[in-house]
Protein backbone atom coordinates (compact mmCIF):
# COMPACT_ATOMS: atom_id res chain seq x y z
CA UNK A 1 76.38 83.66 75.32
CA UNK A 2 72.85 83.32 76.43
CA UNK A 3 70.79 85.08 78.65
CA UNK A 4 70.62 84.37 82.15
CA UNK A 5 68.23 82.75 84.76
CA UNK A 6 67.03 84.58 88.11
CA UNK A 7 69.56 81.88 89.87
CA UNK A 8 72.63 82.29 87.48
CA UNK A 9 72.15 86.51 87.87
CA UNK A 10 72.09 85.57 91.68
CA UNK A 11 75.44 83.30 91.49
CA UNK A 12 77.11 86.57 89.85
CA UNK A 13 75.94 88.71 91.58
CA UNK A 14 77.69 86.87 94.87
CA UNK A 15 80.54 86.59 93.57
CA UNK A 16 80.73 90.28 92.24
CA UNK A 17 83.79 91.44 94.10
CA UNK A 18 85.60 87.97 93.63
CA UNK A 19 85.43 88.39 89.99
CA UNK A 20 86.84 92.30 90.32
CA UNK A 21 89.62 90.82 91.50
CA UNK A 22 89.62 93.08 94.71
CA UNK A 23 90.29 90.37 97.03
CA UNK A 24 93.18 88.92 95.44
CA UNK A 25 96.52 89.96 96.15
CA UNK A 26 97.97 88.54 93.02
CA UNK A 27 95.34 90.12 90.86
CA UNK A 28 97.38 93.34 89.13
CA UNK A 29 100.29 91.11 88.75
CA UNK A 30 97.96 88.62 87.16
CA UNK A 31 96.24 91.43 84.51
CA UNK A 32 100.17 92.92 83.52
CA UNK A 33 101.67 89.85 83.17
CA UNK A 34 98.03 89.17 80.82
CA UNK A 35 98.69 92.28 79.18
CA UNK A 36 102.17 92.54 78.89
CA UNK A 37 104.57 91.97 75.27
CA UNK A 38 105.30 88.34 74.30
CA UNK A 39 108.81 88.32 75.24
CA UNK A 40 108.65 89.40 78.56
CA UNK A 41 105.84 87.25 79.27
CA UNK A 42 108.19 84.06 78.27
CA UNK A 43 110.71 85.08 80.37
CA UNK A 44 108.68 85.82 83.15
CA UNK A 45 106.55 82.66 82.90
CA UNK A 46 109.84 80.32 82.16
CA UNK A 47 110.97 82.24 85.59
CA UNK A 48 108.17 81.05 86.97
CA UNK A 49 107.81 77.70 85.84
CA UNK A 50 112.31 76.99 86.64
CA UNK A 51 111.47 78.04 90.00
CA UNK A 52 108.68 75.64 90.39
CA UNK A 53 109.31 72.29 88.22
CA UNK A 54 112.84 72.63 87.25
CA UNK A 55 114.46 69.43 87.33
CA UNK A 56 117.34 70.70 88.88
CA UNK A 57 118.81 73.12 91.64
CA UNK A 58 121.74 75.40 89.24
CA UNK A 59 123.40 75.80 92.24
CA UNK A 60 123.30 71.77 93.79
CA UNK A 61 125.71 69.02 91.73
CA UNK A 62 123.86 66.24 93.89
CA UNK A 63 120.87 66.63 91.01
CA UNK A 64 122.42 66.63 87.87
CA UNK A 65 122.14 63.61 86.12
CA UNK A 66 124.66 60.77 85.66
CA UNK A 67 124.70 60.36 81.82
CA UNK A 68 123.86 62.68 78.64
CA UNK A 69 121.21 60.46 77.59
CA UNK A 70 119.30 61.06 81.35
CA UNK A 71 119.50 65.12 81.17
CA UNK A 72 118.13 65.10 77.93
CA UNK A 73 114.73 63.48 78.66
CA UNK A 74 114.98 65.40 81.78
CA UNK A 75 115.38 68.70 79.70
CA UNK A 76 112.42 67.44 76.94
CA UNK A 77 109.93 66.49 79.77
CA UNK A 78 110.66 70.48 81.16
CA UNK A 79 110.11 71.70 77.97
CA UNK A 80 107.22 69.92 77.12
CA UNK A 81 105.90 70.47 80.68
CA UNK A 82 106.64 74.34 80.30
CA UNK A 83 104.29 74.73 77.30
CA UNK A 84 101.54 73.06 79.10
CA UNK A 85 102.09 75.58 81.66
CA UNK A 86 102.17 78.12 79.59
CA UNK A 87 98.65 77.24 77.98
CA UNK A 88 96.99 76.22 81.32
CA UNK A 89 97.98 80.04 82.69
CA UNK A 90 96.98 81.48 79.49
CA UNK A 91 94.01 79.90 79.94
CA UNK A 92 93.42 80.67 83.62
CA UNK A 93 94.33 84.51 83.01
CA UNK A 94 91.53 84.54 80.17
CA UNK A 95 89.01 83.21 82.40
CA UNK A 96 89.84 86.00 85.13
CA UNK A 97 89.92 88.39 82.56
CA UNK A 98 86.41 87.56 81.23
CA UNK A 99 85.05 87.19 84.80
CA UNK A 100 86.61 90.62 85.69
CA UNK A 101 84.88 92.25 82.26
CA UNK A 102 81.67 90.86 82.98
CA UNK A 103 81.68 91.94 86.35
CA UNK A 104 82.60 95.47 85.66
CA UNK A 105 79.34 95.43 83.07
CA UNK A 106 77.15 93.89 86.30
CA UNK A 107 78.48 96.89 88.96
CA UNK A 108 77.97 99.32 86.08
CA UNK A 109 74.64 98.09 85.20
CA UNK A 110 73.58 98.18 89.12
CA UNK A 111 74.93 101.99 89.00
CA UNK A 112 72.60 102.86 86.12
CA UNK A 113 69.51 101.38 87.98
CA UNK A 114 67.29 104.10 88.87
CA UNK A 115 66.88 105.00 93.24
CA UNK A 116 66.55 103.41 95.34
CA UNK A 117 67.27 99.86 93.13
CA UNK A 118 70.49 101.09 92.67
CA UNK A 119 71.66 101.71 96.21
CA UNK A 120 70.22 98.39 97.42
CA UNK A 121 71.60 96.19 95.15
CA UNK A 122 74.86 98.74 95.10
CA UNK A 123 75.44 98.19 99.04
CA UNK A 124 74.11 94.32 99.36
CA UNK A 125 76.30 93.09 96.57
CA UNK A 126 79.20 95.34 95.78
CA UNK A 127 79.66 96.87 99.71
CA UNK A 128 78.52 93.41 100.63
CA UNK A 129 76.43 94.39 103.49
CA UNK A 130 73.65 92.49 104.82
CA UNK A 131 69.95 92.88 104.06
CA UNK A 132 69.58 93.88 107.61
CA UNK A 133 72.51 96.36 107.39
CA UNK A 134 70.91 97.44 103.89
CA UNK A 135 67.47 98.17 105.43
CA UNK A 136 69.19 100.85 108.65
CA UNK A 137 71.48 102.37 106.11
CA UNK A 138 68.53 103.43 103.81
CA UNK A 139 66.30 103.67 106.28
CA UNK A 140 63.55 101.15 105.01
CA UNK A 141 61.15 98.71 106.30
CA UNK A 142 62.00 95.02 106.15
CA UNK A 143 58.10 95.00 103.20
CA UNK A 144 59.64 97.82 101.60
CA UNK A 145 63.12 96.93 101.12
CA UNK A 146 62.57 93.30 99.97
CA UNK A 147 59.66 94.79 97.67
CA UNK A 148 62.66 97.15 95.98
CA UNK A 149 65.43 94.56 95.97
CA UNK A 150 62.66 92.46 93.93
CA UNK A 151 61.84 94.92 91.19
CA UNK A 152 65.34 95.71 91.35
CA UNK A 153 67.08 92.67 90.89
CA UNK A 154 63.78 91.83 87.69
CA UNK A 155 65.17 95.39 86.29
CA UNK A 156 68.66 93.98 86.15
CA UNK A 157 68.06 90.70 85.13
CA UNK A 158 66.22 92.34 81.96
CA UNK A 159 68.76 94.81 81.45
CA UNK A 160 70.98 92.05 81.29
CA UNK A 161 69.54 89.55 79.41
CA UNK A 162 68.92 92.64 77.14
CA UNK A 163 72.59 94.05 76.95
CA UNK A 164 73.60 89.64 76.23
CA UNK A 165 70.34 89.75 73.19
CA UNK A 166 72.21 92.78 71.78
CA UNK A 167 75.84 91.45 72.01
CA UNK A 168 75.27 87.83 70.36
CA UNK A 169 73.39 89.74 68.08
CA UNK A 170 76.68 92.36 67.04
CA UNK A 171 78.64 89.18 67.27
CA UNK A 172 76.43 87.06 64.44
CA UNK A 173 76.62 90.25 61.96
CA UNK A 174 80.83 90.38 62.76
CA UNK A 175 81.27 86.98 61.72
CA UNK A 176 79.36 87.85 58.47
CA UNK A 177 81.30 90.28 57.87
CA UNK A 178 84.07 88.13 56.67
């Protein structure tokens, strides 16, 4: 992981409560079925993946196949296509999961920024409020709000470029470990 740029810190820092995952409905479904035993998670996902490429209705005769030969490279192609599916969401709920745990470190970061950093980066990016909206709720002037939100947002940037320094570092000494 490397540390981040003024611009990348900004990118994050818009899509803050995308990547907490409040906005999608699907989200707790999305984090059991990530966290959930092996088993159940094949049944659930084959569930899933019957109801949406299965090659044919259980209930319907008009799509069963005419010869043995034809429902067996039916039945291979849904088995093959099932493990794909299974990796692609695998890999999909990894990359929400990672967004989600990085996120959580940016809001807690922003929390641990001293006043009145904290409440203006708190309320423009996690309450998502407006730098208008920002300045009447904290009562500040337009110099003296954007003057905060800039040593604010330098304070986090370091913190976090710091906090990504320290965990590469932890990670090298793990891997020596071995």
């Amino acid at each position: 992981m490397k540390t981040l740029t003024k611009e990348e810190l900004r990118n994050h820092l818009d899509s803050l409560i995308d990547d907490l995952g409040f906005k999608d409905p699907k989200f707790n479904e999305k984090m059991r079925l990530l966290s959930s035993i092996e088993d159940e998670k094949n049944n659930v996902l084959m569930s899933l993946y019957t109801q949406e490429y299965g090659p044919c209705s259980a209930t319907s005769i008009k799509d069963l196949p005419r010869g043995k030969s034809d429902y067996t490279a039916i039945m291979i192609d849904f088995s093959n296509g099932f493990d794909n599916y299974k990796k692609d969401l695998k890999r999909s709920l990894q990359h929400i999961k990672y967004r989600n745990q990085n996120a959580l470190i940016l809001l807690l970061m922003i929390l641990n920024l001293s006043h009145p950093y904290s409440e203006i980066l708190y309320y423009r990016f996690y309450k998502q409020m407006s730098n208008v909206e920002v300045m009447h709720k904290l009562y500040l002037s337009k110099a003296t709000y954007f003057r905060n939100y800039k040593v604010g947002f330098t304070q986090l940037l370091e913190r976090l470029n710091n906090y990504i320094v320290e965990y590469n570092s932890k990670i090298n000494q793990s891997n020596g470990d071995f």
